[in-house]
Protein backbone atom coordinates (compact mmCIF):
# COMPACT_ATOMS: atom_id res chain seq x y z
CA UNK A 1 -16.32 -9.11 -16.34
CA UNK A 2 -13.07 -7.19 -15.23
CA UNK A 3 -9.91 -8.77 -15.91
CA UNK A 4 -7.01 -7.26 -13.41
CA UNK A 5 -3.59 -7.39 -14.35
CA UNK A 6 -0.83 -8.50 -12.74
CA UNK A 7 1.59 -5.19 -11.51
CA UNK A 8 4.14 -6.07 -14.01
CA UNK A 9 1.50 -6.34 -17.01
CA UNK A 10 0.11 -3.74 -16.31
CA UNK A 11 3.17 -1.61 -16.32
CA UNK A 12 3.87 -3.65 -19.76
CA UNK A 13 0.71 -2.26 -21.27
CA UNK A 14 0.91 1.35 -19.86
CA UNK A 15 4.30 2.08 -21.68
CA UNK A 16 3.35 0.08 -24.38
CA UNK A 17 0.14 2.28 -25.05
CA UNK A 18 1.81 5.72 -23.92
CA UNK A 19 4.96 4.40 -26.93
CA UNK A 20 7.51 6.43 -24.82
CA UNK A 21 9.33 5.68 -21.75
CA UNK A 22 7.49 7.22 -18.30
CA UNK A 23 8.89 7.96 -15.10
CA UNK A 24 7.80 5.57 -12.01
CA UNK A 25 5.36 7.94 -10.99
CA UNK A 26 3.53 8.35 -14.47
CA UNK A 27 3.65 4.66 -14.77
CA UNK A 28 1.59 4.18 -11.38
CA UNK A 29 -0.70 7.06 -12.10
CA UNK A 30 -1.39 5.36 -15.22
CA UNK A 31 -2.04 2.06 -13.54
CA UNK A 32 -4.29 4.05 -10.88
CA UNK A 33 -6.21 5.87 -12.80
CA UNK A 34 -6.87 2.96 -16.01
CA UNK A 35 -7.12 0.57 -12.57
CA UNK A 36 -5.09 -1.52 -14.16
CA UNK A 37 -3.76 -3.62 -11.64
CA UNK A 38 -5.51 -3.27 -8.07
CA UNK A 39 -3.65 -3.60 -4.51
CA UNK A 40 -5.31 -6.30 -1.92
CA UNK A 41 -5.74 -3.95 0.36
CA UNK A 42 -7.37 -1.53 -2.01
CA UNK A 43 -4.74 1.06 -1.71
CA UNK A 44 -3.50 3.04 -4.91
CA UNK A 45 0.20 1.46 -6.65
CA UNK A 46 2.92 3.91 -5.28
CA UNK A 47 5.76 4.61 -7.52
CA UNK A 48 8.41 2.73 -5.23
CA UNK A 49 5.99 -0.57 -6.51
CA UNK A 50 6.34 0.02 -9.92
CA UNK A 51 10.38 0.63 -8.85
CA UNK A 52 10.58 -2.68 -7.24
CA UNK A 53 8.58 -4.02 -10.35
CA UNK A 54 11.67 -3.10 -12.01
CA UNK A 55 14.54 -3.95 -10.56
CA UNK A 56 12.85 -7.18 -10.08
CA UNK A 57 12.50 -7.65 -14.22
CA UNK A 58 15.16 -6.52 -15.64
CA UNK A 59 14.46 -8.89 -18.73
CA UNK A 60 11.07 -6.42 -19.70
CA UNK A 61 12.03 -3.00 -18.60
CA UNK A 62 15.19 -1.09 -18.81
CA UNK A 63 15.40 2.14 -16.71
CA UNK A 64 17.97 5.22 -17.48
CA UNK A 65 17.98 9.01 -15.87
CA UNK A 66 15.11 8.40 -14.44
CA UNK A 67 12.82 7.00 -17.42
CA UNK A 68 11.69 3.30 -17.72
CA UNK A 69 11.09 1.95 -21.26
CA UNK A 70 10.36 -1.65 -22.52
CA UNK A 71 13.04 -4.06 -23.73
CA UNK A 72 10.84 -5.46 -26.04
């Protein structure tokens, strides 16, 4: 059985595992390529997702000159 993530743990896990901040777009090729977290409508994450991700949870991930890192 194949557990799917939400977007937000998924980004979680792929900085976690990489143990170095990523850029938006290595986060989401990450995601894609591990299918980590899968879109409805079947379409790959985009980069402006994992963005949104965020700016929406500031609490998990800090971002600086263009590099997202956990707070944890």
């Amino acid at each position: 059985m194949i557990m799917k993530m939400r977007l937000e743990d998924a980004m979680v896990y792929a900085l976690a595992t990489a143990g170095r901040g990523m850029t938006t777009d290595q986060i989401a090729q990450t995601i894609n390529e591990e299918r980590l977290h899968v879109r409805v409508d079947g379409n790959p994450v985009t980069s402006a997702q994992v963005y949104a991700a965020v700016c929406r949870n500031r609490t998990i991930f800090i971002k600086g000159g263009g590099i997202i890192h956990l707070a944890m």
